[in-house]
Protein backbone atom coordinates (compact mmCIF):
# COMPACT_ATOMS: atom_id res chain seq x y z
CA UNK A 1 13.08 6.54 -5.09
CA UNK A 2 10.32 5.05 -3.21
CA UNK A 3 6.70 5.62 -3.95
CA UNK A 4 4.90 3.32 -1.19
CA UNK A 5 3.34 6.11 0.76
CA UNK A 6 1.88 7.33 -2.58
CA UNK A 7 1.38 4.16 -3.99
CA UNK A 8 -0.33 3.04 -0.55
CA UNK A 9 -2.48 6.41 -0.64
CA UNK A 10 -3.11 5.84 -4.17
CA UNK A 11 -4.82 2.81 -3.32
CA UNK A 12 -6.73 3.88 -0.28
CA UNK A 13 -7.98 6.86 -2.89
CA UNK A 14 -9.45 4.13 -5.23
CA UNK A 15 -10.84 1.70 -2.60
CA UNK A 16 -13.00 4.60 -2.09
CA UNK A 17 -14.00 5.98 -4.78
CA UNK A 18 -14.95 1.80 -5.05
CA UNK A 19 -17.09 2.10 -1.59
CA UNK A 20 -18.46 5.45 -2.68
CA UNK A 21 -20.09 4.40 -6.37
CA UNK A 22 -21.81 1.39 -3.74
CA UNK A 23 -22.23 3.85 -0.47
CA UNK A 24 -26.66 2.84 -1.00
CA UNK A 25 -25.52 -0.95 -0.44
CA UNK A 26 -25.93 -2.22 3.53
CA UNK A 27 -23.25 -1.50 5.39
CA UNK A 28 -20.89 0.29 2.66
CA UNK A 29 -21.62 3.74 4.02
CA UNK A 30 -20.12 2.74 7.67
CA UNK A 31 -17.08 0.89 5.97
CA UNK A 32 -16.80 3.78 3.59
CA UNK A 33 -16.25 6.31 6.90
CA UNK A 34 -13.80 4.05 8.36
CA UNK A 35 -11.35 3.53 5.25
CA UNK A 36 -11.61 7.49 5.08
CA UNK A 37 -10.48 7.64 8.54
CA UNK A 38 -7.70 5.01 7.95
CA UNK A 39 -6.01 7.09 4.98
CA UNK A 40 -6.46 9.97 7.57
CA UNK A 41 -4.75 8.23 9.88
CA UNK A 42 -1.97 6.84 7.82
CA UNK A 43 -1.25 10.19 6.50
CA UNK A 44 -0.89 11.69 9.99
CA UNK A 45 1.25 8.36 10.44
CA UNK A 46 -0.97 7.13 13.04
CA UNK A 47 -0.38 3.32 12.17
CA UNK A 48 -2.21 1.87 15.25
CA UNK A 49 -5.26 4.17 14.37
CA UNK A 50 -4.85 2.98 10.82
CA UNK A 51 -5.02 -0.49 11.71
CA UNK A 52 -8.40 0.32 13.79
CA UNK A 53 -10.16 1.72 11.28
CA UNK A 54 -9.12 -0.89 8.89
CA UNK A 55 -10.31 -3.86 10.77
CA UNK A 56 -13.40 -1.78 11.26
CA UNK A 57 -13.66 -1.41 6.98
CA UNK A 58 -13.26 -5.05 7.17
CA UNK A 59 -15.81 -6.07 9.88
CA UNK A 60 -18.76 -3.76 8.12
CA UNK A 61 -17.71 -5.53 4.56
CA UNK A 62 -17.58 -8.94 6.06
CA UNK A 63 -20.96 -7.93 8.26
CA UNK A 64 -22.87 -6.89 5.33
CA UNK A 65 -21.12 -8.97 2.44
CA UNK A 66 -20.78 -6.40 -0.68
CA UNK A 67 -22.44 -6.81 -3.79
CA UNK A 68 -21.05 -9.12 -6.56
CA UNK A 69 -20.05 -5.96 -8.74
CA UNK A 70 -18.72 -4.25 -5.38
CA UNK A 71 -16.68 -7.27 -4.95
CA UNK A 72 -15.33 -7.47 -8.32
CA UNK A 73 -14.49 -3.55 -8.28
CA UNK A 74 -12.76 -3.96 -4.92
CA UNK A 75 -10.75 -7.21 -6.22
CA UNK A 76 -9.85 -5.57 -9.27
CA UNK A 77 -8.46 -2.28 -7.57
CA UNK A 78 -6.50 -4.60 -5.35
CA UNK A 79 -5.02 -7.26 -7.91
CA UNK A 80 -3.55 -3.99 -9.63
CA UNK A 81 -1.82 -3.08 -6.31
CA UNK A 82 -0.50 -6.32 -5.77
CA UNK A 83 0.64 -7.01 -9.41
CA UNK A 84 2.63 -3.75 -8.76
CA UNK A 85 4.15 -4.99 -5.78
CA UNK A 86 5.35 -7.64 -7.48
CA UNK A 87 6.62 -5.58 -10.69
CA UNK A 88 9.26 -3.65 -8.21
CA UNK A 89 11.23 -6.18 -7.02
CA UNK A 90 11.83 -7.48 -10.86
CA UNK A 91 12.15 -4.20 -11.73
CA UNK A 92 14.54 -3.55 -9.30
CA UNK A 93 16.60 -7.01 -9.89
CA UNK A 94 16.60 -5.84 -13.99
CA UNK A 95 18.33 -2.36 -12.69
CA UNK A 96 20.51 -4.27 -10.72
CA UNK A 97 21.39 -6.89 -13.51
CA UNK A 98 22.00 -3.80 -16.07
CA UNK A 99 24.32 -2.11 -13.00
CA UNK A 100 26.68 -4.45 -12.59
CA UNK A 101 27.39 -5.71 -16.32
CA UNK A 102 28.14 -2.35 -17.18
CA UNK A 103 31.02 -2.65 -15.26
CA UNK A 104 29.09 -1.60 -11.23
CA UNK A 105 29.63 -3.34 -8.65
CA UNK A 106 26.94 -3.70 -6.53
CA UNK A 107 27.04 -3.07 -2.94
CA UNK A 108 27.54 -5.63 -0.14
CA UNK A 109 24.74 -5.57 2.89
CA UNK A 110 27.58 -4.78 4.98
CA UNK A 111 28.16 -1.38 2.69
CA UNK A 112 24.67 -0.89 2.53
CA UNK A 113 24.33 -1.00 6.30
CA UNK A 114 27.02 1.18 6.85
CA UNK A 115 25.81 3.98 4.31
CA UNK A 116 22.46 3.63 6.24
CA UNK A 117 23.86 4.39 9.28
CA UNK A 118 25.79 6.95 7.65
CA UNK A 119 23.57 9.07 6.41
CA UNK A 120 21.37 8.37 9.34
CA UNK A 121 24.35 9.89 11.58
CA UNK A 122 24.67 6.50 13.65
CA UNK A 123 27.57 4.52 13.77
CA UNK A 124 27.89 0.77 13.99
């Protein structure tokens, strides 16, 4: 189960609804069109347009520095994204842990690789 196009839209959602409370402050209003273009863009999977538009949200942020309370709203929005990042890989280590001492056995990389390819119809 993997949530990181959610999760990732999730974010891009609340960065501007962030940019959006501020859109008045210099140079929020141009960085607030180009993060809406880069969640268009990553939803259409256009990662090289994605990537434009972001370093375009960054240049018109570090252009026209935010606000302190913009800043803090922003850094808050992302230190919950990252803290979540981090929470799935213990999460997953915990299921893991649980898996195998009731009595799993946990998958080699070579299995893993091979059920990738599997399921992907390759062969190796």
């Amino acid at each position: 189960m993997d949530f990181t196009i959610t999760n990732n839209s999730k974010l891009l959602d609340e960065l501007i609804q962030v940019l959006e409370r501020h859109h008045d402050e210099p140079g929020i209003a141009a960085a607030l069109d180009d993060l809406k273009a880069a969640k268009v863009n990553y939803l259409q999977r256009s990662m090289d347009h994605m990537m434009n538009c972001l370093v375009l949200t960054t240049y018109d942020l570090v252009l026209h520095p935010p606000s302190k309370e913009l800043l803090s709203e922003l850094r808050t929005v992302i230190h919950r994204y990252v803290t979540g990042i981090f929470e799935v890989g213990s999460k997953m280590t915990e299921l893991a842990r649980q898996y195998e001492a009731s009595g799993g056995k946990l998958s080699s990389d070579e299995e893993i690789l091979s059920e990738v390819d599997e399921r992907r119809g390759g062969s190796r």
